[in-house]
C-alpha atoms as a PDB file:
ATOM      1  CA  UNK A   1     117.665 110.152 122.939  1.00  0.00           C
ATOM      2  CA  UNK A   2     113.851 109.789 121.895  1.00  0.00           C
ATOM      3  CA  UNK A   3     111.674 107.165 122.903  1.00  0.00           C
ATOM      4  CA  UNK A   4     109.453 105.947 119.722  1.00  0.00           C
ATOM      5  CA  UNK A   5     106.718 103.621 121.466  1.00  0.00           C
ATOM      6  CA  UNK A   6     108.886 100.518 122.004  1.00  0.00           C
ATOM      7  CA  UNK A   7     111.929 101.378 120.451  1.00  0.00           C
ATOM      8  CA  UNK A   8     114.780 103.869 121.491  1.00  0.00           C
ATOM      9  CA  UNK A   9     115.899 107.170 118.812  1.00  0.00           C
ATOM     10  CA  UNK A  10     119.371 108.101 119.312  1.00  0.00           C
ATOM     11  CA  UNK A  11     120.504 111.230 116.740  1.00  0.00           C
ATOM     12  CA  UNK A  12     124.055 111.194 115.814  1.00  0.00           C
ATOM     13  CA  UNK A  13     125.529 114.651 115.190  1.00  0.00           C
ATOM     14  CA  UNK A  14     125.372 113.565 111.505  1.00  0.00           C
ATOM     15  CA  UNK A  15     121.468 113.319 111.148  1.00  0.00           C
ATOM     16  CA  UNK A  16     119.179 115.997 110.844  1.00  0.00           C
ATOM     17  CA  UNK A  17     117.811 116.818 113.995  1.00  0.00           C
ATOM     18  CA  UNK A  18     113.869 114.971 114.885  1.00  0.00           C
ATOM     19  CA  UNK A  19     111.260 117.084 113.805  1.00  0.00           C
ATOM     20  CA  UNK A  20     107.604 117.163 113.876  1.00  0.00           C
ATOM     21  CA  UNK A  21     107.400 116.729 109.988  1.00  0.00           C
ATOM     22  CA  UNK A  22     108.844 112.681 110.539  1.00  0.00           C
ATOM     23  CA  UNK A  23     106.628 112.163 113.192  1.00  0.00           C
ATOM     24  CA  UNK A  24     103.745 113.044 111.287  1.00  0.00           C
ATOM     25  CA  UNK A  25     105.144 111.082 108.845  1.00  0.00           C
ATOM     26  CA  UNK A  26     105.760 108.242 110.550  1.00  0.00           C
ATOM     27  CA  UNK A  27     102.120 108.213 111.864  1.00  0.00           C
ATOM     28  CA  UNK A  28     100.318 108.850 108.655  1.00  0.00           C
ATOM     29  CA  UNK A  29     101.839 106.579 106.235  1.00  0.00           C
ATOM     30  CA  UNK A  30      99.450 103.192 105.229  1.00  0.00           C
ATOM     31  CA  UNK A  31     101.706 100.662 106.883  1.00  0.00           C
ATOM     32  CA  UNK A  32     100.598  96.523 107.465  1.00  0.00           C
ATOM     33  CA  UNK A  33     102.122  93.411 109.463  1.00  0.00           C
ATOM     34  CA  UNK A  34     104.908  91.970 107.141  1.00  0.00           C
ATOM     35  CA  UNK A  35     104.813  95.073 104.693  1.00  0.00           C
ATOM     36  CA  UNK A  36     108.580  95.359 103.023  1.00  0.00           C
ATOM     37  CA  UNK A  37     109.301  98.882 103.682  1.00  0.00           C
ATOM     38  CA  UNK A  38     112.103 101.239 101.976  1.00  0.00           C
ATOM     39  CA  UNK A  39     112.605 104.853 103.895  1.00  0.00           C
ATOM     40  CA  UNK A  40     114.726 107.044 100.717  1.00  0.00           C
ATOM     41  CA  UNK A  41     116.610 109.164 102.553  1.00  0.00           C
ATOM     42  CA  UNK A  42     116.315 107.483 106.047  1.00  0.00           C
ATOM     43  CA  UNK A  43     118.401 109.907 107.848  1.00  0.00           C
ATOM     44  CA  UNK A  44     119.156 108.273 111.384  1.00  0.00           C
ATOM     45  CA  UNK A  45     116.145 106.037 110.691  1.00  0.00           C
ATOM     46  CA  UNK A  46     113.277 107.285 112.466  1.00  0.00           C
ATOM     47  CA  UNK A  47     110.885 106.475 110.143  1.00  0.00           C
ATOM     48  CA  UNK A  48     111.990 102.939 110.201  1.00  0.00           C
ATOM     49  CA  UNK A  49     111.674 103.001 113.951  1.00  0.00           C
ATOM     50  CA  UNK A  50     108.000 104.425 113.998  1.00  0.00           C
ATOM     51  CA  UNK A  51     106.571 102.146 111.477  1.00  0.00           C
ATOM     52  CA  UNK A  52     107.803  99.296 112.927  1.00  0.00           C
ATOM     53  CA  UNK A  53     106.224 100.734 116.248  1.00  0.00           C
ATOM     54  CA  UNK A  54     102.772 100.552 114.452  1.00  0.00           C
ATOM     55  CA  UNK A  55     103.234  97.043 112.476  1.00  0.00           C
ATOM     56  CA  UNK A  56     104.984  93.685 113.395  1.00  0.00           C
ATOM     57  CA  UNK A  57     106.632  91.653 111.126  1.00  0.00           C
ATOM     58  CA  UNK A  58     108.124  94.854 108.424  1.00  0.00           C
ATOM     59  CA  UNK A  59     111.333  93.547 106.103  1.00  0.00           C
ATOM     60  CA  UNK A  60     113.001  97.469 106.870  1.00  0.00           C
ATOM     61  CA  UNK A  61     115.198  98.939 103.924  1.00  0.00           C
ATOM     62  CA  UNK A  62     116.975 102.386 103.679  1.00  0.00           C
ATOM     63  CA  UNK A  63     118.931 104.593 101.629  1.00  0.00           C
ATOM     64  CA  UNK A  64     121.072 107.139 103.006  1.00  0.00           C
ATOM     65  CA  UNK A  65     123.309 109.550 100.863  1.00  0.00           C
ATOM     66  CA  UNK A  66     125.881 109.985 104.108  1.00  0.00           C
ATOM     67  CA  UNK A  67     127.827 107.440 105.077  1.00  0.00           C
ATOM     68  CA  UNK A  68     127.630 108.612 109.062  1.00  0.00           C
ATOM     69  CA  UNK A  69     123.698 109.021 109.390  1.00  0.00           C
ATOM     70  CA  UNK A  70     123.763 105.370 107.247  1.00  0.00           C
ATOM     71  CA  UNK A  71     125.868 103.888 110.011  1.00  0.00           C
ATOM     72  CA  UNK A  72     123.799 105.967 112.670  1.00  0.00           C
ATOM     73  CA  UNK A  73     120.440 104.379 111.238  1.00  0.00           C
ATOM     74  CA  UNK A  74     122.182 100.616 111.125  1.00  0.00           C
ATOM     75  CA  UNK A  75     122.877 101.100 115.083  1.00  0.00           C
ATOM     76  CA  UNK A  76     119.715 102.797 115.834  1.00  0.00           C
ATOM     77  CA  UNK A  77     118.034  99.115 114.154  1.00  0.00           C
ATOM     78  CA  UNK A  78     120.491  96.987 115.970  1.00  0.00           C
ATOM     79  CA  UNK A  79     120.028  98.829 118.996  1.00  0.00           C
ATOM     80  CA  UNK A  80     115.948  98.070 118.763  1.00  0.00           C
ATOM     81  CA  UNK A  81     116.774  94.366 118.237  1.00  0.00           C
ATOM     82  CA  UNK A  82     115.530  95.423 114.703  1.00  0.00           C
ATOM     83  CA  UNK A  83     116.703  93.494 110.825  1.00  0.00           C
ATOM     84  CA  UNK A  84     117.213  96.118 108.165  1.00  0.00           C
ATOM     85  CA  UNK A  85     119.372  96.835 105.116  1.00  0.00           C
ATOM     86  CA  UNK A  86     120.703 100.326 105.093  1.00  0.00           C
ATOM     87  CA  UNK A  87     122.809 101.340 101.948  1.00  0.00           C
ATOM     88  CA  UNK A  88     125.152 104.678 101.978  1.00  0.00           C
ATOM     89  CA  UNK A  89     124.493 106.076  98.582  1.00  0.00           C
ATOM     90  CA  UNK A  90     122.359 107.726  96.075  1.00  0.00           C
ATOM     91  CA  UNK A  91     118.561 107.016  96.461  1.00  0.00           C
ATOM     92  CA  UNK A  92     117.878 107.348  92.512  1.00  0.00           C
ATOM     93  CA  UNK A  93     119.991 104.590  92.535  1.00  0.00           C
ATOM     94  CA  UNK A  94     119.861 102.234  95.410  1.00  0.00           C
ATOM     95  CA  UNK A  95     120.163  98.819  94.081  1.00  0.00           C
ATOM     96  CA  UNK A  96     116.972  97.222  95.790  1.00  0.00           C
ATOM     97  CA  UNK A  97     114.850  94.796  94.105  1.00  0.00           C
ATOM     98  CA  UNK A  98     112.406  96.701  92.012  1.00  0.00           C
ATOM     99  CA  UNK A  99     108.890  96.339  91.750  1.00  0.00           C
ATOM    100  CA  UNK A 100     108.734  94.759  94.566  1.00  0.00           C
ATOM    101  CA  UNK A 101     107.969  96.865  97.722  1.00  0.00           C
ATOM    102  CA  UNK A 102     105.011  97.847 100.107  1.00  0.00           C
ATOM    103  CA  UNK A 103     105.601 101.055 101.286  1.00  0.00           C
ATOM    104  CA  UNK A 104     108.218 103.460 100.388  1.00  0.00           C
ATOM    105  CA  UNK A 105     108.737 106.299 102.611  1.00  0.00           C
ATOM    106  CA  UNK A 106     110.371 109.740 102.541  1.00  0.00           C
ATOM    107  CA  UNK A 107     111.175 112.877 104.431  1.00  0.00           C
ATOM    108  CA  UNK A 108     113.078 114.568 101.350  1.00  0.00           C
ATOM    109  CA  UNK A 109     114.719 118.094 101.232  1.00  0.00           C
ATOM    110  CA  UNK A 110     112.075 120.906 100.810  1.00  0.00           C
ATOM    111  CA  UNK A 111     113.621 123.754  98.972  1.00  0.00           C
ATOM    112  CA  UNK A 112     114.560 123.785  95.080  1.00  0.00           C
ATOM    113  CA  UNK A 113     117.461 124.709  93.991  1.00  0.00           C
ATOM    114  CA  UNK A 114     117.212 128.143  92.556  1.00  0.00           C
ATOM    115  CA  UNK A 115     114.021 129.224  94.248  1.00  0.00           C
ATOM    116  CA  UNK A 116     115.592 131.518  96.614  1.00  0.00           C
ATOM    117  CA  UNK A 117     115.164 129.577  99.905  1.00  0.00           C
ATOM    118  CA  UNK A 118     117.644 128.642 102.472  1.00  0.00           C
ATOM    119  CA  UNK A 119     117.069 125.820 104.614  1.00  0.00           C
ATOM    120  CA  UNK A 120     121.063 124.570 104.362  1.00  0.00           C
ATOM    121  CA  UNK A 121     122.400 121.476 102.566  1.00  0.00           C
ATOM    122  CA  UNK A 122     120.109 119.023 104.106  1.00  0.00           C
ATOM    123  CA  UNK A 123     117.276 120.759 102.983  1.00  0.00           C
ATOM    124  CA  UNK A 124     117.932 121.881  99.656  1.00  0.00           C
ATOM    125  CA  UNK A 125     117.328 119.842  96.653  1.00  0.00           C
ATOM    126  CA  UNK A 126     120.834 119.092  95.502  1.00  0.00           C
ATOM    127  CA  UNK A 127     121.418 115.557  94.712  1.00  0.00           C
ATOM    128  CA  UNK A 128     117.936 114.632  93.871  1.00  0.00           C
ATOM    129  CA  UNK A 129     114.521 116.869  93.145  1.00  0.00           C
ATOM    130  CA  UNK A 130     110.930 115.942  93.752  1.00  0.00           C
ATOM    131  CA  UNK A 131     110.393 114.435  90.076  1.00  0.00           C
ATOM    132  CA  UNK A 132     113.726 112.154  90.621  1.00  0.00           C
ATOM    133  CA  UNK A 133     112.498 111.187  94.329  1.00  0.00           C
ATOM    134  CA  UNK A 134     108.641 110.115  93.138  1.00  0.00           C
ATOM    135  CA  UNK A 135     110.479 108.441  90.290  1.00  0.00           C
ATOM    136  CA  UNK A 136     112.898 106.097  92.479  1.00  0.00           C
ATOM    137  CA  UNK A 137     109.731 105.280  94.687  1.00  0.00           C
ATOM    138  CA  UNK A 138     107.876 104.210  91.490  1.00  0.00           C
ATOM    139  CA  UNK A 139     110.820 101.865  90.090  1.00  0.00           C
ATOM    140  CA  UNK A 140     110.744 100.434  93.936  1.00  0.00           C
ATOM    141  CA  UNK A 141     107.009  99.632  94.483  1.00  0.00           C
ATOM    142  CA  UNK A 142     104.711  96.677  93.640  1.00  0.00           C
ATOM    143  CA  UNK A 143     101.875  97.254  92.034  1.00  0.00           C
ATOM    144  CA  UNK A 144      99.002  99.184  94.498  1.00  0.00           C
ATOM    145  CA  UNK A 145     102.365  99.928  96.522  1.00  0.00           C
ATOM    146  CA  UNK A 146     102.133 103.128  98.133  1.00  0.00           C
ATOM    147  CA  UNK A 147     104.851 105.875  98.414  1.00  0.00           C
ATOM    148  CA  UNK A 148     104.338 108.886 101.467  1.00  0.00           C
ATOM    149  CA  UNK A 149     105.906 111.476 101.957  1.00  0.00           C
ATOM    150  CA  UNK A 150     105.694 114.918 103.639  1.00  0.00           C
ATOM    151  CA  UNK A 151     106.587 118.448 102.098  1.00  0.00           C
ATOM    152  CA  UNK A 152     105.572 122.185 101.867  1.00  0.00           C
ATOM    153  CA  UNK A 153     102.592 123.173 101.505  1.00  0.00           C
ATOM    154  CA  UNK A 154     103.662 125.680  98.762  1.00  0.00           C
ATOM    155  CA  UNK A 155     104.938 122.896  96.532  1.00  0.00           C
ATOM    156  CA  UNK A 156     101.678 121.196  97.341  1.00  0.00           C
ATOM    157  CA  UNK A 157     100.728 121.147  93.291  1.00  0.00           C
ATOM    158  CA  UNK A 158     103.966 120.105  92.419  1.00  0.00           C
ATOM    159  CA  UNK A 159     103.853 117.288  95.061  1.00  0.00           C
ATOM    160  CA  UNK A 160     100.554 116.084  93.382  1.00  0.00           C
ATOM    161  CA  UNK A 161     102.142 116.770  89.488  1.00  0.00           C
ATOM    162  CA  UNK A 162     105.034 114.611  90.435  1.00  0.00           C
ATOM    163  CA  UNK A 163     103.235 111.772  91.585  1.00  0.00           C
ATOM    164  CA  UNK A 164     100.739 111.378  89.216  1.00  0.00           C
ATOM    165  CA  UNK A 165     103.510 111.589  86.513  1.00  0.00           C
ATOM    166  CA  UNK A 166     105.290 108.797  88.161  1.00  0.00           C
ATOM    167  CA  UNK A 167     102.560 106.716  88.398  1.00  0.00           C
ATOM    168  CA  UNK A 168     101.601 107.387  91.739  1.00  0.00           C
ATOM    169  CA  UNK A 169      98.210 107.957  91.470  1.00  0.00           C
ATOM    170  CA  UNK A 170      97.103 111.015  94.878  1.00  0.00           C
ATOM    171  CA  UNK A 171      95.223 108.946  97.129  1.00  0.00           C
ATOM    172  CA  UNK A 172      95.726 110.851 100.668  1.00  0.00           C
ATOM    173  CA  UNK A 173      96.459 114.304 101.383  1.00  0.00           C
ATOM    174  CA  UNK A 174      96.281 115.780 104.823  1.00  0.00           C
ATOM    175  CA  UNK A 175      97.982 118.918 106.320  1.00  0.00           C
ATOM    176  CA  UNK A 176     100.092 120.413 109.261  1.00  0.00           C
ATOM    177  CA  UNK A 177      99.424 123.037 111.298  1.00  0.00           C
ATOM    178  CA  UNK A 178     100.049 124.982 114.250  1.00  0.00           C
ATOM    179  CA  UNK A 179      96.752 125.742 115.284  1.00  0.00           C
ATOM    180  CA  UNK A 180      93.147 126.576 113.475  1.00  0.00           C
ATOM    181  CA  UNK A 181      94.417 130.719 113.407  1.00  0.00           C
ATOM    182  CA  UNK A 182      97.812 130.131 111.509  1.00  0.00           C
ATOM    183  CA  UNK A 183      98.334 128.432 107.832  1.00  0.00           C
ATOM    184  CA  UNK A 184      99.841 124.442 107.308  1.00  0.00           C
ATOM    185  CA  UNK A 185     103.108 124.264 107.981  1.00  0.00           C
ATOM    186  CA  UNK A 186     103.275 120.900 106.441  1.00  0.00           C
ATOM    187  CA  UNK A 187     101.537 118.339 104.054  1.00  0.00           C
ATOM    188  CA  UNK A 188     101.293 114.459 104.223  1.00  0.00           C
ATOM    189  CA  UNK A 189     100.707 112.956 100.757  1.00  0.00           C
ATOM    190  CA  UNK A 190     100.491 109.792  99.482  1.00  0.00           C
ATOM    191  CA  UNK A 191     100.374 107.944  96.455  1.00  0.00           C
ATOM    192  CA  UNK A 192      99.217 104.129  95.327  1.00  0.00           C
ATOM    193  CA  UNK A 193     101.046 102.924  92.337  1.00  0.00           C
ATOM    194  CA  UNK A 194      98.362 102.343  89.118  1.00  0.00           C
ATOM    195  CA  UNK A 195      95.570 103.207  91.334  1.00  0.00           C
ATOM    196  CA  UNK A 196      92.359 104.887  89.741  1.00  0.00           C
ATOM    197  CA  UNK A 197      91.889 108.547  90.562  1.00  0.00           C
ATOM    198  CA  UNK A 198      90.278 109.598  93.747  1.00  0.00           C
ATOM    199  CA  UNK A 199      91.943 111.805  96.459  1.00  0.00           C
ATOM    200  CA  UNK A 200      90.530 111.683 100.157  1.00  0.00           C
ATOM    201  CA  UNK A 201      91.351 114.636 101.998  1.00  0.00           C
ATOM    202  CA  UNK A 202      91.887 114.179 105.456  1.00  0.00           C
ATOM    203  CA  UNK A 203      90.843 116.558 108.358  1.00  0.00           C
ATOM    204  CA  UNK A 204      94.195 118.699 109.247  1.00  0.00           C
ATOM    205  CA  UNK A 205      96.168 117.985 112.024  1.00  0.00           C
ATOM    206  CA  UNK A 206      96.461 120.631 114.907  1.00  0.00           C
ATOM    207  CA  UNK A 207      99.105 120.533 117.089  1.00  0.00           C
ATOM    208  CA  UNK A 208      97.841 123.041 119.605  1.00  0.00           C
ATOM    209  CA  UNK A 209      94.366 123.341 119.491  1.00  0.00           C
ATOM    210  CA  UNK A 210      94.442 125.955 121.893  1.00  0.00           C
ATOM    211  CA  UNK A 211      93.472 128.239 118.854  1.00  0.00           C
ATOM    212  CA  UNK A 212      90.643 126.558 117.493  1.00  0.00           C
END
């Protein structure tokens, strides 16, 4: 069990275990009272839980791929005293209204298939790869809608490609790391559908700054 601000994170044995990557996450993301939110991917939803920490009023959405970290995110809502949709299926195609969301959010899998990394089924682009993911977010948002998400920092460029070519024009960027002696171990991006170019790069985020 996790407390999240108000709201209590229980992680079935089916979700991937709570990690400083979502928390980051959750905190980064642009998020407003009454904003209709969609987590691809929720997992357990966490992310859902965190936003709503930070804004009142959020219409919550989610897609989950397994059935048992679906179910897991529906009680972890319920259990908050929180409304939400969460669907068990494939997040390229989830069935929500298009075109007509706030925020979508995402902690996707890191690792592409074939590059030679193994960070186990949760982790490894299987059923859907970075293009597909920005893609779905696009076909979800409103227009000036924003999709965040966080990722490697070696797949930074491709993070940044991906977007843009969805639509998403780079409007945020900020990364992870350990300390000021060790490289990011993360990166928080995020993207404003049909914005105008302009990237602000936020300081990075230290998590021990015992080494600065």
């Amino acid at each position: 069990m996790e407390q999240l601000g108000p709201y209590r994170y229980d992680r079935d044995p089916a979700c991937f275990p709570l990690g400083r990557d979502s928390l980051e996450l959750g905190e980064f993301a642009t998020v407003k009272p009454g904003w209709r939110v969609c987590d691809l991917g929720c997992g357990g939803g966490v992310l859902l839980l965190l936003l709503s920490a930070r804004a009142d009023g959020l219409t919550l959405a989610g897609v989950e791929l397994e059935e048992a970290a679906a179910r897991a995110a529906r009680a972890n809502l319920a259990r908050n005293g929180l409304a939400g949709e969460i669907r068990a299926g494939d997040l390229r195609e989830s069935g929500f209204p298009t075109g007509s969301w706030d925020l979508v959010i995402s902690n996707p899998p890191y690792f592409a298939l074939g590059s030679g990394k193994s960070g186990g089924g949760a982790r490894m682009e299987e059923h859907c790869t970075l293009p597909e993911l920005c893609r779905a977010a696009a076909a979800l948002l409103r227009p000036r809608g924003r999709f965040a998400l966080v990722h490697r920092p070696e797949r930074l460029v491709e993070v940044l490609t991906e977007l843009r070519r969805a639509g998403l024009e780079p409007k945020r960027l900020r990364l992870i790391q350990h300390d000021a002696a060790h490289p990011p171990s993360a990166v928080l991006a995020e993207g404003v559908k049909g914005a105008k170019t302009g990237l602000e790069i936020l300081p990075a985020r230290l998590l021990h700054r015992g080494g600065e």
